[in-house]
C-alpha atoms as a PDB file:
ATOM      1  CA  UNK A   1      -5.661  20.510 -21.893  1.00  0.00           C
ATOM      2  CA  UNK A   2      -8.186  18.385 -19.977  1.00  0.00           C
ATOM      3  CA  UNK A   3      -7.269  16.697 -16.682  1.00  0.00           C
ATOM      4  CA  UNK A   4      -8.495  13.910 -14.663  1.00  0.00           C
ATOM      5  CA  UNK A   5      -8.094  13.132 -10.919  1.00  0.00           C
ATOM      6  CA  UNK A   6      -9.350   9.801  -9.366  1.00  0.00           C
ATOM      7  CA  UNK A   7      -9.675   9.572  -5.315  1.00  0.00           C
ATOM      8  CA  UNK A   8      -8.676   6.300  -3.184  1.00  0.00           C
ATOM      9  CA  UNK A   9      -9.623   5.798   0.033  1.00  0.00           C
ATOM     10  CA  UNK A  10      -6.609   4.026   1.470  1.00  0.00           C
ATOM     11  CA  UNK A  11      -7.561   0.993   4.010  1.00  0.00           C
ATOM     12  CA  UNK A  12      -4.176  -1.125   5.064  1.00  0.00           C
ATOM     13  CA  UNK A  13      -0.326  -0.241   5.774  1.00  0.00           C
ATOM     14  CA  UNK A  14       2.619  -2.500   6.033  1.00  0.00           C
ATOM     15  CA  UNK A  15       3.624  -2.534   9.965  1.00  0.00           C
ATOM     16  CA  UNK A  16       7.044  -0.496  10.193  1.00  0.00           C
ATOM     17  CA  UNK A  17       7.230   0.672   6.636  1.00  0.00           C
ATOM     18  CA  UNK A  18       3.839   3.036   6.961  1.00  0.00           C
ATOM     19  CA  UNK A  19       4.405   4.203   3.149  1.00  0.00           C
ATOM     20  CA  UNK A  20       3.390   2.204   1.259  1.00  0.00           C
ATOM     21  CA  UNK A  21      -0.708   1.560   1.626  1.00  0.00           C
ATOM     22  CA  UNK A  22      -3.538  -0.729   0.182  1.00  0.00           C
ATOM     23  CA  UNK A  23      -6.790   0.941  -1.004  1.00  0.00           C
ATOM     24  CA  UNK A  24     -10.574  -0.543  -0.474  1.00  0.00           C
ATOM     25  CA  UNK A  25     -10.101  -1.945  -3.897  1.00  0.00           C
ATOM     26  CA  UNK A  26      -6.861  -3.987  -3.345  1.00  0.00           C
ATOM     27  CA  UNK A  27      -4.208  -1.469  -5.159  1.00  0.00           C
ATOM     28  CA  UNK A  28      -1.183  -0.857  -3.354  1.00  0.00           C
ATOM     29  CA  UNK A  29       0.410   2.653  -3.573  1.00  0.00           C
ATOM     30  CA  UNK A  30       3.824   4.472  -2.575  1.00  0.00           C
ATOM     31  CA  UNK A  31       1.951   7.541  -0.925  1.00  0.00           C
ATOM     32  CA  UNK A  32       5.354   9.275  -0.331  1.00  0.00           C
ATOM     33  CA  UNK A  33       5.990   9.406  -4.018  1.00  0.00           C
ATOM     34  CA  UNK A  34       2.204   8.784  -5.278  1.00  0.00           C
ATOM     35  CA  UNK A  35       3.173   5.983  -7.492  1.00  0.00           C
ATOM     36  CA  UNK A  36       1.234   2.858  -7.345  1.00  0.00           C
ATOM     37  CA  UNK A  37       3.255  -0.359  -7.420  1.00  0.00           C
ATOM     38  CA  UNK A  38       2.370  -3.551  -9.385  1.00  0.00           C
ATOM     39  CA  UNK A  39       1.634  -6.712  -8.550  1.00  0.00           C
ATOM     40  CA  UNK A  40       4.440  -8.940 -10.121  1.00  0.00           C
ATOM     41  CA  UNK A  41       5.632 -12.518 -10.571  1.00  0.00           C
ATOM     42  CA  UNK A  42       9.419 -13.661  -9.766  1.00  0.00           C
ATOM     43  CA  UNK A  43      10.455 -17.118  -9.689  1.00  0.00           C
ATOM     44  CA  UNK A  44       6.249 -18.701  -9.660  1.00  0.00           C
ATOM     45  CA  UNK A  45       5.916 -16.342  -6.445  1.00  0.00           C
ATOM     46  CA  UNK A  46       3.340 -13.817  -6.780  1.00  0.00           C
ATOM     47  CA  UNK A  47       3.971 -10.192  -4.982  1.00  0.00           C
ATOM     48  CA  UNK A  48       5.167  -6.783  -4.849  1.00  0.00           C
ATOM     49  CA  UNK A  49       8.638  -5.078  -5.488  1.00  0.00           C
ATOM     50  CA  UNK A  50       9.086  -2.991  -2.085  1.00  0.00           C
ATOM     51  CA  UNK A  51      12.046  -0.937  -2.181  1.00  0.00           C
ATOM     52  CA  UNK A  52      14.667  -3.438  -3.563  1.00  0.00           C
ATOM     53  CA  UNK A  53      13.248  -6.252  -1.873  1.00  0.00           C
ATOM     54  CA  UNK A  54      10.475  -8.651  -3.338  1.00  0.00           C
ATOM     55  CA  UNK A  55       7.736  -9.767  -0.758  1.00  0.00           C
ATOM     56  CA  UNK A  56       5.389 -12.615  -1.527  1.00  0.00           C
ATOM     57  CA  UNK A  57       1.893 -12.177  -0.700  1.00  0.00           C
ATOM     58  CA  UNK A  58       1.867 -14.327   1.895  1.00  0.00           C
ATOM     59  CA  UNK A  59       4.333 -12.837   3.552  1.00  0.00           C
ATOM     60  CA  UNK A  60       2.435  -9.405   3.362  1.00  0.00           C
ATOM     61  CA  UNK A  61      -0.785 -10.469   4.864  1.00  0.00           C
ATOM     62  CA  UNK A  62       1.107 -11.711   7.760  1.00  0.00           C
ATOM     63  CA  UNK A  63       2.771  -7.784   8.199  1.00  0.00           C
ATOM     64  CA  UNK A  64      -0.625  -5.871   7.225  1.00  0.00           C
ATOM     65  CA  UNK A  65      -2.626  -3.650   9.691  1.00  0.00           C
ATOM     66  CA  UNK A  66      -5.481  -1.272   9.397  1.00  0.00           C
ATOM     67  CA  UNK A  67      -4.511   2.153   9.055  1.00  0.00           C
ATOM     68  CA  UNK A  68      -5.232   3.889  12.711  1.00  0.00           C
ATOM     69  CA  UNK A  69      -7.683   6.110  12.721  1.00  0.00           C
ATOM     70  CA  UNK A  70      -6.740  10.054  14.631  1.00  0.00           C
ATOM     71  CA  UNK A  71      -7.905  10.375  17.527  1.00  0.00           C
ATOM     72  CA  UNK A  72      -9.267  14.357  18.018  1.00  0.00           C
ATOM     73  CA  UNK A  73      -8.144  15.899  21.383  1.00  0.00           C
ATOM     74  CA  UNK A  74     -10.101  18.316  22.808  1.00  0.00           C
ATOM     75  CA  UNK A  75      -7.065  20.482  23.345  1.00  0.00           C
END
């Protein structure tokens, strides 16, 4: 059996629901079940299928934030 394994680097989060991410090259995955999520159409709106609510895209990019970066303490 031969495997392969692909790395993301993950760049944006939705504010207040922090699981589901963006990577660098604009896919959006569920990182608390590792799924990524597809881009869909409903109704001539394009968007994404977050829980059981649909979000347009231009009502993400108004709730989108870089991913904070951790601080190291020196303690």
């Amino acid at each position: 059996m031969q495997t392969i394994s692909v790395t993301y680097d993950l760049k944006w989060q939705i504010k207040g629901n922090e699981k589901y991410k963006w990577t660098s090259c604009k896919k959006l995955f569920n990182t608390q079940t590792g799924r990524q999520i597809k881009k869909t159409m409903n109704c001539r709106s394009v968007g994404y299928w977050i829980g059981k609510q649909f979000i347009t895209l231009d009502n993400l990019r108004a709730n989108l934030e870089l991913i904070p970066k951790k601080e190291l303490t020196p303690f």
